[in-house]
C-alpha atoms as a PDB file:
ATOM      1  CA  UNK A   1      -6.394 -97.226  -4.124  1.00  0.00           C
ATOM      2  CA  UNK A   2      -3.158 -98.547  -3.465  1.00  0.00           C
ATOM      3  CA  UNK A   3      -3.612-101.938  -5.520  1.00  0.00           C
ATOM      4  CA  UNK A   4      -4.450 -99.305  -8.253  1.00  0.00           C
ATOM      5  CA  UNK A   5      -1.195 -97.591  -7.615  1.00  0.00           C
ATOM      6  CA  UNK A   6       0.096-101.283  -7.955  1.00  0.00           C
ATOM      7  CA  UNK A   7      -1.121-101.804 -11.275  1.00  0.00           C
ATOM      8  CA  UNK A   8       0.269 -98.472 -12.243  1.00  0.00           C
ATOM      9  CA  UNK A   9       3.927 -99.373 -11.149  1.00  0.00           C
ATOM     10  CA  UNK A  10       3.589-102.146 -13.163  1.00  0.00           C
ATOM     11  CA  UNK A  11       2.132-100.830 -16.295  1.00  0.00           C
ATOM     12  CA  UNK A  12       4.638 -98.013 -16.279  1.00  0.00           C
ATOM     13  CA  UNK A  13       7.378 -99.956 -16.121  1.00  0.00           C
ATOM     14  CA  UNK A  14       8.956 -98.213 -12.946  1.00  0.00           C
ATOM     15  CA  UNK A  15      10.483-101.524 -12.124  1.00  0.00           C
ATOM     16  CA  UNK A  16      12.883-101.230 -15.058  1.00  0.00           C
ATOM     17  CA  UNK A  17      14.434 -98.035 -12.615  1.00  0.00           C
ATOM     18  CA  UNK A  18      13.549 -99.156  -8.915  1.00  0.00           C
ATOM     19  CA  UNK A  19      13.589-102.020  -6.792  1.00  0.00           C
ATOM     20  CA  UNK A  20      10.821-103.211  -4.330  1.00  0.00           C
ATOM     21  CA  UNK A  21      11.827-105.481  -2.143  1.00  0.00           C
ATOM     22  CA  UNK A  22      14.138-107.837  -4.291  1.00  0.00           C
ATOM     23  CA  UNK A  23      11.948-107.033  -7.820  1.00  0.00           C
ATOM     24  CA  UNK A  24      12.872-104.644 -10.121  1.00  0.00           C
ATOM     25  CA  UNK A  25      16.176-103.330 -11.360  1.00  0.00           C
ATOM     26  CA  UNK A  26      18.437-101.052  -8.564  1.00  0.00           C
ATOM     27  CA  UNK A  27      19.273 -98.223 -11.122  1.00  0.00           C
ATOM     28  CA  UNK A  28      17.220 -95.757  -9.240  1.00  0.00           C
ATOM     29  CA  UNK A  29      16.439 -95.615  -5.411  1.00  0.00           C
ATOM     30  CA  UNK A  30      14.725 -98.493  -3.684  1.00  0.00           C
ATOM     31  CA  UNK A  31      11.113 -97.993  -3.004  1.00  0.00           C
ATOM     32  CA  UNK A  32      10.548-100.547  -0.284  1.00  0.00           C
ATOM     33  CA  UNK A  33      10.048 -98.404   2.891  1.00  0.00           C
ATOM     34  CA  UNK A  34       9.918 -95.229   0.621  1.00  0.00           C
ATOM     35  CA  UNK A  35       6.297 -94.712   2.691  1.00  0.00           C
ATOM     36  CA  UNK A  36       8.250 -94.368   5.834  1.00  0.00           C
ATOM     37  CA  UNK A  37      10.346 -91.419   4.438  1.00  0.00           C
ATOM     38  CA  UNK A  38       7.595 -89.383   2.335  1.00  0.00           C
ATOM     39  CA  UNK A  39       4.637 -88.398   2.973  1.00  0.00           C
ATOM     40  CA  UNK A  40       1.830 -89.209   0.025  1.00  0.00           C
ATOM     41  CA  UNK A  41       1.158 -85.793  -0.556  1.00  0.00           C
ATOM     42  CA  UNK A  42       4.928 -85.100  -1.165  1.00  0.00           C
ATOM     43  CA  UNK A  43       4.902 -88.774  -3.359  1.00  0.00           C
ATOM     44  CA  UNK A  44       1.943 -87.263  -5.582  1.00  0.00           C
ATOM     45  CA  UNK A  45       4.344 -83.941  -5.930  1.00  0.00           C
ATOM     46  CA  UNK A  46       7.260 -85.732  -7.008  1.00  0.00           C
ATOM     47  CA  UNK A  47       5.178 -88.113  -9.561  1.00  0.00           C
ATOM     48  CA  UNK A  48       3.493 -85.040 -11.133  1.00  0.00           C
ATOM     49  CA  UNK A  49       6.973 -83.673 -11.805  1.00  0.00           C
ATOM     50  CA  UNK A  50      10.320 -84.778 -10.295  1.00  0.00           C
ATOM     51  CA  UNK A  51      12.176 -81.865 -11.594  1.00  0.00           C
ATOM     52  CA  UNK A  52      10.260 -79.473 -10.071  1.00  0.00           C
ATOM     53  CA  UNK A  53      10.232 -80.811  -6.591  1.00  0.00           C
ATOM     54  CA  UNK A  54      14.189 -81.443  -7.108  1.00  0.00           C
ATOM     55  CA  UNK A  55      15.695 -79.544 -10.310  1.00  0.00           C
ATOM     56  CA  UNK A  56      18.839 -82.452 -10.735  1.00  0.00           C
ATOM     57  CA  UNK A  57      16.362 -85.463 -10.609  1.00  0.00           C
ATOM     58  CA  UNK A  58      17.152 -88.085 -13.109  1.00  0.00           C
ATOM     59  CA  UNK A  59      13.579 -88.805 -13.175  1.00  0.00           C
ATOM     60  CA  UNK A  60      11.728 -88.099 -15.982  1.00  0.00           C
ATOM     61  CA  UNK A  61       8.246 -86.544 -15.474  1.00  0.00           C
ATOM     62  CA  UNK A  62       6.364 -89.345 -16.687  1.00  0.00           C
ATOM     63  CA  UNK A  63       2.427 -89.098 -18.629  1.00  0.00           C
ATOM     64  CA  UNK A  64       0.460 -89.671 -15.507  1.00  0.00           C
ATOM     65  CA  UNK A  65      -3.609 -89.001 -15.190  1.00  0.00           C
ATOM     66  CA  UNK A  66      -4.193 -87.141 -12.116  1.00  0.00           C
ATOM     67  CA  UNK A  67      -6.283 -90.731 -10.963  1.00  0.00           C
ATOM     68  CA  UNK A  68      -2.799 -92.339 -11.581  1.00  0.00           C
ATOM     69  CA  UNK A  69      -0.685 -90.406  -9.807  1.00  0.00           C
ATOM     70  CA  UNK A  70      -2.838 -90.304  -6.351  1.00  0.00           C
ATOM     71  CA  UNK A  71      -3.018 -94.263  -7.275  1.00  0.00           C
ATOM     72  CA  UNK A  72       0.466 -94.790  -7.465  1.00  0.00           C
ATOM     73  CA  UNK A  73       1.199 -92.379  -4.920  1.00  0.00           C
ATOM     74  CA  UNK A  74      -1.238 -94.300  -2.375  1.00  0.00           C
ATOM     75  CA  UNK A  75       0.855 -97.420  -3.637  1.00  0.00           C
ATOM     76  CA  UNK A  76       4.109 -96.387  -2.929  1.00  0.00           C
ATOM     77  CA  UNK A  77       3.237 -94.397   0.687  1.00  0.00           C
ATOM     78  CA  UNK A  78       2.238 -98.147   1.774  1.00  0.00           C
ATOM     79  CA  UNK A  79       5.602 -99.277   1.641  1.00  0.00           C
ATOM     80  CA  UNK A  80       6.673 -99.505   5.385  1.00  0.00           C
END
């Protein structure tokens, strides 16, 4: 699931916003250990929609299938 959630980062483009390790751009947080400070069931909350989980996000809710967003959320709660 998480090499789903990979593919998913990558297709969406999410490192034009974030930074993993020393990829991506560091407009938005860093997402290396972001695993270690969410839990995957708040990471598939915040993907579905940012605003709600955090009205002043600068993240845009983004068109995500609901296969996509437990991918990506699987994905991102592996980064320790």
């Amino acid at each position: 699931m998480a090499r789903q959630g990979e593919a998913v980062y990558t297709a969406q483009g999410c490192h034009g916003c974030h930074t993993i390790g020393k990829a991506g751009t560091p407009i938005a947080t860093d997402l290396t250990r972001i695993g270690t400070k969410y839990s995957e069931g708040y990471l598939r909350s915040w993907l579905a929609d940012p605003s709600r989980q955090k009205p002043t996000a600068h993240m845009p809710r983004i068109a995500l299938t609901d296969a996509e967003i437990q991918a990506l959320a699987a994905y991102l709660g592996s980064l320790r």
